[in-house]
Protein backbone atom coordinates (compact mmCIF):
# COMPACT_ATOMS: atom_id res chain seq x y z
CA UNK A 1 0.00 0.00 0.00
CA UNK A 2 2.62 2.55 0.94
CA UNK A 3 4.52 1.86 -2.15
CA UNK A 4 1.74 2.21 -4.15
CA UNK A 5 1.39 5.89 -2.68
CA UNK A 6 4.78 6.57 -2.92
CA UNK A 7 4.82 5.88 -6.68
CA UNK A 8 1.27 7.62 -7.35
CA UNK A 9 2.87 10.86 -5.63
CA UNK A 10 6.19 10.21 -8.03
CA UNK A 11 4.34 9.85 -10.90
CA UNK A 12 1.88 13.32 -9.76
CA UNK A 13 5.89 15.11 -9.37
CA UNK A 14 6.68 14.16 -12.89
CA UNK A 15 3.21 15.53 -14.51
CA UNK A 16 3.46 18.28 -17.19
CA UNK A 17 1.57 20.70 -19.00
CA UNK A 18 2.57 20.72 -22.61
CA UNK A 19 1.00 23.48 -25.41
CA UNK A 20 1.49 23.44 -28.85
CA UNK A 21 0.46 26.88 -30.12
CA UNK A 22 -0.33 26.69 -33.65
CA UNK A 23 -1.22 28.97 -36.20
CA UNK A 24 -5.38 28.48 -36.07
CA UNK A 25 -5.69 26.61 -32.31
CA UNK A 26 -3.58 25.76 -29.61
CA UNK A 27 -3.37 22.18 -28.24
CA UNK A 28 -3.00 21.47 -24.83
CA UNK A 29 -2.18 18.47 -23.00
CA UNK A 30 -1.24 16.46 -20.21
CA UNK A 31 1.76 14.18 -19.97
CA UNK A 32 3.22 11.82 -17.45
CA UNK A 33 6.80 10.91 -18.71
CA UNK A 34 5.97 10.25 -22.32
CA UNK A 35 2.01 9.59 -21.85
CA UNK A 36 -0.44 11.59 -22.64
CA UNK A 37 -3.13 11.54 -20.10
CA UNK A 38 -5.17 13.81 -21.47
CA UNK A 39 -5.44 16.43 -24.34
CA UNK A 40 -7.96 19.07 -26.13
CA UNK A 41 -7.61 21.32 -28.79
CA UNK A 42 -8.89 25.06 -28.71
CA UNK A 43 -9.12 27.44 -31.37
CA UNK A 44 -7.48 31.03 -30.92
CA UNK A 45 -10.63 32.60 -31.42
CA UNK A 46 -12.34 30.53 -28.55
CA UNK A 47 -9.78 31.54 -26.04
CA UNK A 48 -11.53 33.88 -24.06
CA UNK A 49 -14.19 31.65 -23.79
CA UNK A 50 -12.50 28.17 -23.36
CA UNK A 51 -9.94 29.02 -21.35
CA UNK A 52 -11.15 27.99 -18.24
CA UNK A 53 -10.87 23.83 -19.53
CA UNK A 54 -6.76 24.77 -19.17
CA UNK A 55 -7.60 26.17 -15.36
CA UNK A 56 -9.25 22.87 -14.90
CA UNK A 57 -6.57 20.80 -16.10
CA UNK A 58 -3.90 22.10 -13.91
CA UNK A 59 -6.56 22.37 -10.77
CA UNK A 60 -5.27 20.16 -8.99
CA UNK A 61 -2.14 21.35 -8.19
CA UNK A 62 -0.42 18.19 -9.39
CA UNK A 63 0.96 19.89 -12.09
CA UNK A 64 4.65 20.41 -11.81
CA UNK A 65 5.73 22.49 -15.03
CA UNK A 66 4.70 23.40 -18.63
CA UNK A 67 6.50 22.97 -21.64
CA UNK A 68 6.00 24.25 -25.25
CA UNK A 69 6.15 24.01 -28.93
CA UNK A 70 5.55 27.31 -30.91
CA UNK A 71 5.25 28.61 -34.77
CA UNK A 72 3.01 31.58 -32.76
CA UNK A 73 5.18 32.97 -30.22
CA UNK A 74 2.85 36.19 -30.56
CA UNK A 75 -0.43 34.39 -29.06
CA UNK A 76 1.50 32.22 -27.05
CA UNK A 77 1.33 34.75 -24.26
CA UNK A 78 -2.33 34.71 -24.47
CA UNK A 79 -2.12 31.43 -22.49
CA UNK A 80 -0.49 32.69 -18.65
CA UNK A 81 -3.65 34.38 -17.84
CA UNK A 82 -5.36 30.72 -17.52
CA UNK A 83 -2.37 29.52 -15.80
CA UNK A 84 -1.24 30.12 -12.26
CA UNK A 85 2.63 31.81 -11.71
CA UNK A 86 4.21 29.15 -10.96
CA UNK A 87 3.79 27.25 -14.50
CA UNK A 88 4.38 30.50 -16.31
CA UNK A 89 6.41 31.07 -18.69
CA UNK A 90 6.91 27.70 -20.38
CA UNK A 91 9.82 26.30 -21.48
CA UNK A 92 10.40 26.48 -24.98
CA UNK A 93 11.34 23.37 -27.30
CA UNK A 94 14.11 24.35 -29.48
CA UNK A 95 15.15 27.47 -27.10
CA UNK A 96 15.44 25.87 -23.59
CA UNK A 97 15.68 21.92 -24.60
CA UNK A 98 16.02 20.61 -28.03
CA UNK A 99 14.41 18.56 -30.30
CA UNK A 100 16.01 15.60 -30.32
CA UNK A 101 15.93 14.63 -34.15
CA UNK A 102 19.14 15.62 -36.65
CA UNK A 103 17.45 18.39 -39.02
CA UNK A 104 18.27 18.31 -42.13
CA UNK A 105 16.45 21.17 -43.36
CA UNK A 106 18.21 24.77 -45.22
CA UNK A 107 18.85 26.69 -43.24
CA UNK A 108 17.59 25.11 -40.39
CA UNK A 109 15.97 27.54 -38.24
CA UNK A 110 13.56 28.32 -40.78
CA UNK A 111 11.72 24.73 -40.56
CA UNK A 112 8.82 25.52 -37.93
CA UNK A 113 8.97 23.85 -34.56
CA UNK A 114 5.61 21.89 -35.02
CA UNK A 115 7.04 19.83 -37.80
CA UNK A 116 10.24 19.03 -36.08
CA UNK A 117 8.26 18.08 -32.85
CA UNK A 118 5.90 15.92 -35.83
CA UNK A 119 8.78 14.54 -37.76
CA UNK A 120 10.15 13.18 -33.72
CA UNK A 121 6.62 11.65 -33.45
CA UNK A 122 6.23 9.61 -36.45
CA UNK A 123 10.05 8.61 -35.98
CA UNK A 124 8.92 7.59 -32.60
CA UNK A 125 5.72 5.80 -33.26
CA UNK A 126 6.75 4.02 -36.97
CA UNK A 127 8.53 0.26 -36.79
CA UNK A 128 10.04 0.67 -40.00
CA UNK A 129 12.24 3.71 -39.93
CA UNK A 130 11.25 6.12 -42.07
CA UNK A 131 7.92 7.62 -41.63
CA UNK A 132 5.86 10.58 -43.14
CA UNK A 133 3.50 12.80 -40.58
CA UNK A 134 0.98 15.16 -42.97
CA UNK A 135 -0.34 18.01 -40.97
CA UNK A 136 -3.63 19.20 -41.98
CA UNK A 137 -4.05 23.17 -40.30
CA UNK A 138 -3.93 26.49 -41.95
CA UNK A 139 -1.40 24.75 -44.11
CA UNK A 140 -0.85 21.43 -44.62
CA UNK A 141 2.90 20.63 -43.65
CA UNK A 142 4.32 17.26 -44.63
CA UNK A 143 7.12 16.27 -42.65
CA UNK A 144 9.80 13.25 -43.61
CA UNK A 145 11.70 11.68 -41.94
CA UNK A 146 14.11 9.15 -43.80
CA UNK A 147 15.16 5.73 -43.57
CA UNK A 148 18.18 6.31 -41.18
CA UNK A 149 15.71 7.92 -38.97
CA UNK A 150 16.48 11.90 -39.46
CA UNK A 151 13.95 15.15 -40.71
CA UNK A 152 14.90 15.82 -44.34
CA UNK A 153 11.82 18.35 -45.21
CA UNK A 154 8.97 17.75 -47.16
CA UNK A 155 6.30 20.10 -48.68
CA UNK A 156 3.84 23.06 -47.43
CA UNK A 157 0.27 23.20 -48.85
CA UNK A 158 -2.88 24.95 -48.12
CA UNK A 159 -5.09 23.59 -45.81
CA UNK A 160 -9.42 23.40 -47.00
CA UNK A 161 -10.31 26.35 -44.86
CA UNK A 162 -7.52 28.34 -46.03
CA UNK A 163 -8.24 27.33 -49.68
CA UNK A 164 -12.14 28.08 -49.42
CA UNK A 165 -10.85 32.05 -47.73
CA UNK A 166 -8.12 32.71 -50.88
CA UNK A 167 -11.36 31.62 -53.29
CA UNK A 168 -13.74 33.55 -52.03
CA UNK A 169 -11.26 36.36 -51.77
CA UNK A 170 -9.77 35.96 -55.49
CA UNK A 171 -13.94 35.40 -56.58
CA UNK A 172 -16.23 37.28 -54.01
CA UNK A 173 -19.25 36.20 -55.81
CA UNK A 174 -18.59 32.56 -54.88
CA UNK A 175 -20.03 31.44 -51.55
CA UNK A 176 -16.81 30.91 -48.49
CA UNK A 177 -17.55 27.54 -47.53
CA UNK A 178 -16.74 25.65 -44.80
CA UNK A 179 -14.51 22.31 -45.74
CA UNK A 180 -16.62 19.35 -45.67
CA UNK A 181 -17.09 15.66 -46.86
CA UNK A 182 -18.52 15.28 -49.88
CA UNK A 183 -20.41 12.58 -51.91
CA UNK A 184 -19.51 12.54 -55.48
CA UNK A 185 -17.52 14.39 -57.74
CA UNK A 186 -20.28 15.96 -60.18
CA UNK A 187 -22.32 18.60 -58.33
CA UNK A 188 -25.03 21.08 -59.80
CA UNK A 189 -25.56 23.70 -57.19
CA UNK A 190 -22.34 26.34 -56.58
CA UNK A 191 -22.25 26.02 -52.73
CA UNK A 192 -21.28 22.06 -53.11
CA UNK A 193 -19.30 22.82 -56.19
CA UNK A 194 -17.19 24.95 -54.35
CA UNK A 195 -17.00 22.30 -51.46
CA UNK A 196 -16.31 19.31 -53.90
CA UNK A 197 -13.77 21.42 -55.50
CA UNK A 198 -11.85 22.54 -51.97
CA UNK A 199 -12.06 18.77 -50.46
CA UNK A 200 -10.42 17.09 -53.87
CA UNK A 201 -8.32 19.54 -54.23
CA UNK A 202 -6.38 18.96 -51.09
CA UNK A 203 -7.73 15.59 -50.48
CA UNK A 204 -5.99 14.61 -54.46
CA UNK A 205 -3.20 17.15 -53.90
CA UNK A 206 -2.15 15.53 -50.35
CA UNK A 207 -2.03 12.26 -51.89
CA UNK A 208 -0.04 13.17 -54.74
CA UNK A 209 2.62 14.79 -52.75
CA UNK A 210 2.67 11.77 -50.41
CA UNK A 211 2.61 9.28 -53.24
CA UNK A 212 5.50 11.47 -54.93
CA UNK A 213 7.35 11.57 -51.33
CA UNK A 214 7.36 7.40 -50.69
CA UNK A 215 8.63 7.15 -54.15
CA UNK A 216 11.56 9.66 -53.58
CA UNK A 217 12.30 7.74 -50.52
CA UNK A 218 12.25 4.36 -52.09
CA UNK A 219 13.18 0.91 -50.15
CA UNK A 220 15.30 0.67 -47.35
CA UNK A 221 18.86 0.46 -47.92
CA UNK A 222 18.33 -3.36 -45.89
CA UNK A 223 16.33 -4.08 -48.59
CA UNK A 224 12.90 -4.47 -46.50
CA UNK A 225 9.95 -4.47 -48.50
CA UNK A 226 8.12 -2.45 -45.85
CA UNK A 227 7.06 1.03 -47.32
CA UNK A 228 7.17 3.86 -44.72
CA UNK A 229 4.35 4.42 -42.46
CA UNK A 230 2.50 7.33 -43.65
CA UNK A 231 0.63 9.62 -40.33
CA UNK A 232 -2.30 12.39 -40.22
CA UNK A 233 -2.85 14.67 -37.41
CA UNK A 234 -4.12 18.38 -37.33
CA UNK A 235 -7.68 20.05 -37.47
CA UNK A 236 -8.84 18.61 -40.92
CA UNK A 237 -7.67 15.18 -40.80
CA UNK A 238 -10.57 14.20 -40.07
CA UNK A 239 -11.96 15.35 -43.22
CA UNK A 240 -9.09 14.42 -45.63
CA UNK A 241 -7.48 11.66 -44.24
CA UNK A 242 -10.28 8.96 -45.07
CA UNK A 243 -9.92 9.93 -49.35
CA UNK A 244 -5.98 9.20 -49.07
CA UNK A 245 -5.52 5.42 -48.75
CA UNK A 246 -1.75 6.39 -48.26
CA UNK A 247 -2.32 7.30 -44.38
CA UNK A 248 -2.13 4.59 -42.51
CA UNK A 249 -3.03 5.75 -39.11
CA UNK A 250 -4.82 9.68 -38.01
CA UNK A 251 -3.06 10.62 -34.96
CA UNK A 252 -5.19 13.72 -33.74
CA UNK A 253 -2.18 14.27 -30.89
CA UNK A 254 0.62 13.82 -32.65
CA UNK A 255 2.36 16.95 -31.94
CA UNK A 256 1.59 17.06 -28.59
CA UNK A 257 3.40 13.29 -28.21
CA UNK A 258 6.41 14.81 -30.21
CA UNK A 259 6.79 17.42 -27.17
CA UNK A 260 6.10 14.48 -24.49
CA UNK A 261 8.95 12.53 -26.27
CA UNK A 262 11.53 16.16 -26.62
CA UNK A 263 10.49 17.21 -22.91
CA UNK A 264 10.95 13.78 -21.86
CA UNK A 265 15.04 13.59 -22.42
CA UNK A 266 15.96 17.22 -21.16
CA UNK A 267 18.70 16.63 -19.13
């Protein structure tokens, strides 16, 4: 019994809050070495009024520290005022512990922090050493990581809500849509025209850029006939991820697990 208490009080010690702050949303979670024990996602523009759910996750006091990924350093801020003083500010992945994946990119500061802490995921999760995480946010990001296991790059796309906003801009008198499923390709009213056209073109563009990227990477130099595991995460995979039969697995936390795994070997 007493040991049992002893390690449930360890394992409350060890507990961190980790934040991803993103470009649309922020992502918040919970880890316990590298577990996630629990996670959410909130969009920017629902701070003010969902900020309370990241009082309630730290509540309880048994929160020790709070750690960070960041491509918006600007909004990042935003966050202390649901936090109490002691878990404020965060440290910073990339500025106060690394990332621990070689990068590969040119130059590489300029690669954003969410696909480094993405490409560590996928290198993390995948059995077969190289491993492809596709982002879908504001833009989608596809992050590779090779077969001897380091980030090499990938490509940057739009993401469906970001497509539907540069349409409507570029043609006002077509309706802004919200990106949605869709059943068919042939559609004969404007407002699911537009829709079809937003979900295949990312849905077909995604899948061309992934099908391009596994044959760029090719076999393993062991010669395993295994092709590298393909992951979704972000805001949209939902949507997208079911019309790619490349993805193998949507992993709606993924980033977050990439800063469990970086925050996990500070020394």
């Amino acid at each position: 019994m007493v040991e049992g208490l002893l390690a449930a009080r360890a394992t409350i010690r060890l507990m961190l809050l980790g934040l991803v702050a993103g470009n649309t949303s922020l992502r918040i979670g919970l880890f316990s070495a590298r577990t996630i024990l629990e996670w959410r996602r909130i969009e920017w523009a629902e701070l003010d009024r969902r900020g309370s759910e990241i009082s309630a996750l730290v509540a309880g006091g048994s929160v020790s520290e709070c750690v960070a990924g960041s491509v918006r350093d600007d909004l990042l801020d935003l966050v202390g005022a649901w936090l109490p003083h002691g878990l404020w500010p965060p440290q910073l992945a990339r500025r106060d512990f690394p990332i621990p994946i070689e990068n590969r990119y040119f130059p590489p500061e300029d690669v954003g922090t969410d696909r480094l802490l993405n490409a560590l995921a996928v290198r993390e999760l995948s059995q077969v050493g190289a491993s492809v995480a596709v982002d879908f946010g504001t833009a989608v990001s596809v992050s590779v990581v090779s077969w001897d296991r380091v980030f090499v790059g990938g490509a940057i796309a739009a993401g469906g809500k970001t497509l539907a906003q540069g349409l409507k801009a570029a043609a006002p008198r077509l309706p802004l849509v919200e990106p949605a499923t869709v059943s068919g390709w042939i559609q004969n009213r404007t407002v699911e025209g537009v829709q079809s056209g937003v979900y295949w073109q990312v849905a077909g563009g995604v899948r061309a850029i992934v099908q391009g990227i596994l044959r760029e990477l090719g076999p393993s130099h062991s010669g395993a006939t295994t092709r590298p595991r393909v992951f979704a995460t972000g805001g949209e995979a939902h949507l997208f991820a079911p019309a790619i039969a490349e993805i193998d697995e949507v992993v709606p936390e993924l980033t977050l697990q990439g800063l469990a795994y970086a925050s996990s070997l500070r020394e």
